[in-house]
C-alpha atoms as a PDB file:
ATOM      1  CA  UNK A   1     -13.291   2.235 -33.712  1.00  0.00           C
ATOM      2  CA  UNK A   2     -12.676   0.261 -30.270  1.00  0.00           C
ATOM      3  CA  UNK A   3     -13.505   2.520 -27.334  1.00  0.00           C
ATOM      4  CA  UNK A   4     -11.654   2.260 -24.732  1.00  0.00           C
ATOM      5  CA  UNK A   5     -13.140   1.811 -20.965  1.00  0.00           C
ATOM      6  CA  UNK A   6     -12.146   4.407 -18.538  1.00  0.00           C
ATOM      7  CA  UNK A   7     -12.119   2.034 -15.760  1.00  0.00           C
ATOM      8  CA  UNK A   8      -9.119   0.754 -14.737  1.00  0.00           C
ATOM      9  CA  UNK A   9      -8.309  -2.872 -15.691  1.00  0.00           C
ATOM     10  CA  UNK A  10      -5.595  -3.080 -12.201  1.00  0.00           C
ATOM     11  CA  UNK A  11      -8.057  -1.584  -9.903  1.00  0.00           C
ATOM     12  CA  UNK A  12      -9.042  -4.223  -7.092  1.00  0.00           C
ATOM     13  CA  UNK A  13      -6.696  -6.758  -8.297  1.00  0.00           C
ATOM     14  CA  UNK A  14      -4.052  -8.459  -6.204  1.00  0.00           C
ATOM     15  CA  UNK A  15      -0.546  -7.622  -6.182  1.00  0.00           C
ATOM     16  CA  UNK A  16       2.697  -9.340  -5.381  1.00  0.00           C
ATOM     17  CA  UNK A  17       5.678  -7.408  -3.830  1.00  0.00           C
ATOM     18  CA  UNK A  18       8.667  -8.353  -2.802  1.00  0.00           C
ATOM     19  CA  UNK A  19      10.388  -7.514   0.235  1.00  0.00           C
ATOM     20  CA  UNK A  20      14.519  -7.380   0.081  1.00  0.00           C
ATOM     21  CA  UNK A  21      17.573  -6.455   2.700  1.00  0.00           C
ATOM     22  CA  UNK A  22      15.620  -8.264   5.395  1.00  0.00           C
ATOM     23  CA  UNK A  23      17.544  -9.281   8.736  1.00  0.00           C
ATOM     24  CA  UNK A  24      18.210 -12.882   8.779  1.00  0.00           C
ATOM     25  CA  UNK A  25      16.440 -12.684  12.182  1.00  0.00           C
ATOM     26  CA  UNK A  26      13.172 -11.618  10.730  1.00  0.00           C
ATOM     27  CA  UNK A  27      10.104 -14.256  10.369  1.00  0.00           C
ATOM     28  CA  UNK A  28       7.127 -14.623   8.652  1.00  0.00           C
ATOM     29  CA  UNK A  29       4.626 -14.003  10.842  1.00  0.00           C
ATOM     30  CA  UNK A  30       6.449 -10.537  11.645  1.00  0.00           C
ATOM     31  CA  UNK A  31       6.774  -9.757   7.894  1.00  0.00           C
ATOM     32  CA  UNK A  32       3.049 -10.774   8.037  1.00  0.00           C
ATOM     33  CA  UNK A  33       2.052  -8.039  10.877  1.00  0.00           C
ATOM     34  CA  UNK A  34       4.257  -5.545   9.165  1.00  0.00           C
ATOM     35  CA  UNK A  35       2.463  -5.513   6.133  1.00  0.00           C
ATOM     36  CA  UNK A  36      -0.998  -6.344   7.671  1.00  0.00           C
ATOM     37  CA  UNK A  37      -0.861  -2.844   9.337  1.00  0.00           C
ATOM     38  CA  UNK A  38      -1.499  -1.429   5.772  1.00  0.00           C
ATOM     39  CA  UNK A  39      -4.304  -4.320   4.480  1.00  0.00           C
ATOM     40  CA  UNK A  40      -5.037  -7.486   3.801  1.00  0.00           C
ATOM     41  CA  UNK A  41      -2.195 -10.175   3.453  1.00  0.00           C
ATOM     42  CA  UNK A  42      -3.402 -12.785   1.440  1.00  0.00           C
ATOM     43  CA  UNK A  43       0.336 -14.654   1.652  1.00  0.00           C
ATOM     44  CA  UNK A  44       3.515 -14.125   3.098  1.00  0.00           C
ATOM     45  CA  UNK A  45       6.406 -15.966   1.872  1.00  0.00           C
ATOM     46  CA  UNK A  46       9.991 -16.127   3.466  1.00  0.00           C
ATOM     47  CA  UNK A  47      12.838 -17.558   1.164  1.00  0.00           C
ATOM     48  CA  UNK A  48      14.814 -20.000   3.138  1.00  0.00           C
ATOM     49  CA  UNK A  49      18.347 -21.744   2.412  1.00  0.00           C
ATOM     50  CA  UNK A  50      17.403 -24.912   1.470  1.00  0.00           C
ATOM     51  CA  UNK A  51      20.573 -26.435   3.100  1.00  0.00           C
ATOM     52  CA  UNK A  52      20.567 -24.517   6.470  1.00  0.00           C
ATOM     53  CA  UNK A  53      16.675 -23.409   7.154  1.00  0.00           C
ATOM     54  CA  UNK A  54      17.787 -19.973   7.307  1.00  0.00           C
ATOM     55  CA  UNK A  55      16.803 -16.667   5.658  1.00  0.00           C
ATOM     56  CA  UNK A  56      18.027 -15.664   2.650  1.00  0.00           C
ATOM     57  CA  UNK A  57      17.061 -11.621   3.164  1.00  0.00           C
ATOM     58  CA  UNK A  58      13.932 -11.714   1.295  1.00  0.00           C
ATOM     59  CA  UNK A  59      10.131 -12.497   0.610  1.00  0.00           C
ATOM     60  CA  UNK A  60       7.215 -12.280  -1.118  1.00  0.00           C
ATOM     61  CA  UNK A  61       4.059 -10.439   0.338  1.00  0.00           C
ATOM     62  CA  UNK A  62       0.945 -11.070  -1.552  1.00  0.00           C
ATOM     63  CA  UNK A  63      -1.756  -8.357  -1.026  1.00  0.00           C
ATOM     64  CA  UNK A  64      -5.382  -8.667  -2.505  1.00  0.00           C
ATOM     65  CA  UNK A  65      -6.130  -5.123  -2.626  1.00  0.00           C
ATOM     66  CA  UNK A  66      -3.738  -3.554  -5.078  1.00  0.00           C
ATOM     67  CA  UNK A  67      -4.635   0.017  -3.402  1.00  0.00           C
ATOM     68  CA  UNK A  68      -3.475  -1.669   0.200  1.00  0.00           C
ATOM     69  CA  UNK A  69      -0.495  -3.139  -1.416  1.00  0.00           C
ATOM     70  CA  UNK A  70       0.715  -0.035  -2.823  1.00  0.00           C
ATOM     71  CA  UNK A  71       0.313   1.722   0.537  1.00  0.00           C
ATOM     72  CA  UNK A  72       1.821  -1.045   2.113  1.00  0.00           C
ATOM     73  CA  UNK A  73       5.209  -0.396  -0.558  1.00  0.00           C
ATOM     74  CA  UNK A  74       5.372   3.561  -0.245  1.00  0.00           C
ATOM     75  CA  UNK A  75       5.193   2.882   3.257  1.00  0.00           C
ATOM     76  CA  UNK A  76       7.662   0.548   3.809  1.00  0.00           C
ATOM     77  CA  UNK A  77       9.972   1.098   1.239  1.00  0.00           C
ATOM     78  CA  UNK A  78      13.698   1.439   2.629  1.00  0.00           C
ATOM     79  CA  UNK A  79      12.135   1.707   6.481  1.00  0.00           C
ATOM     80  CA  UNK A  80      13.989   0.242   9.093  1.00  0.00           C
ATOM     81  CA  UNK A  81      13.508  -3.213  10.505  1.00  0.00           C
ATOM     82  CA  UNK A  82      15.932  -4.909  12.646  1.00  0.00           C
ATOM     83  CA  UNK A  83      18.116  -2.772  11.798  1.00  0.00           C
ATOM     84  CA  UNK A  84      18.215  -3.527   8.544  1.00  0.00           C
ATOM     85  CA  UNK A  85      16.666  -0.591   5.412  1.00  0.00           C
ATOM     86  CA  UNK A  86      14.354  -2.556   3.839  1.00  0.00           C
ATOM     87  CA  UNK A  87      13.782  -2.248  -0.006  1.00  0.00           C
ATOM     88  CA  UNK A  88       9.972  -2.934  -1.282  1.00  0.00           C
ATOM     89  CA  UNK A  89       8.886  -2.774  -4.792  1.00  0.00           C
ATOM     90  CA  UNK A  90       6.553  -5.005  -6.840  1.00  0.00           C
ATOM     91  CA  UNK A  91       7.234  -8.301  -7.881  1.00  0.00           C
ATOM     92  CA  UNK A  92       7.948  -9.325 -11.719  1.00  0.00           C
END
């Protein structure tokens, strides 16, 4: 019979979220200092048109405290930023 540990296997892992409905205005480096102000970002990734440079409305925050990154998504989920309701869940 296998017992089974009661320590979580997620705890203190990273976690990947991704950040939708942004402005087109919005950069990096603020996405960056958004989600800094709840932890650690380990990376901060803004998807760009590849033919005009631009924004496509979304990125990926990586987090390497899964207890920061969660704050960081029940935080910011559908808060306002440039006017825009931003949507934040985890990425798959």
């Amino acid at each position: 019979m296998r017992q089974l540990s009661s320590k979580s296997h997620t705890t203190g892992t990273k976690m990947k979220l991704l950040a939708r409905n942004l402005s087109r205005s919005t950069t990096e480096q603020e996405l960056r200092t958004l989600f800094s102000e709840h932890g650690t970002v380990k990376e901060c990734t803004l998807v760009l048109d590849q033919e005009t440079g631009k924004s496509k409305g979304f990125a990926f925050v990586e987090m390497p405290n899964e207890t920061e990154a969660k704050q960081a998504l029940s935080s910011l989920h559908e808060t306002r930023v440039a006017k825009n309701k931003i949507r934040v869940k985890i990425a798959q």
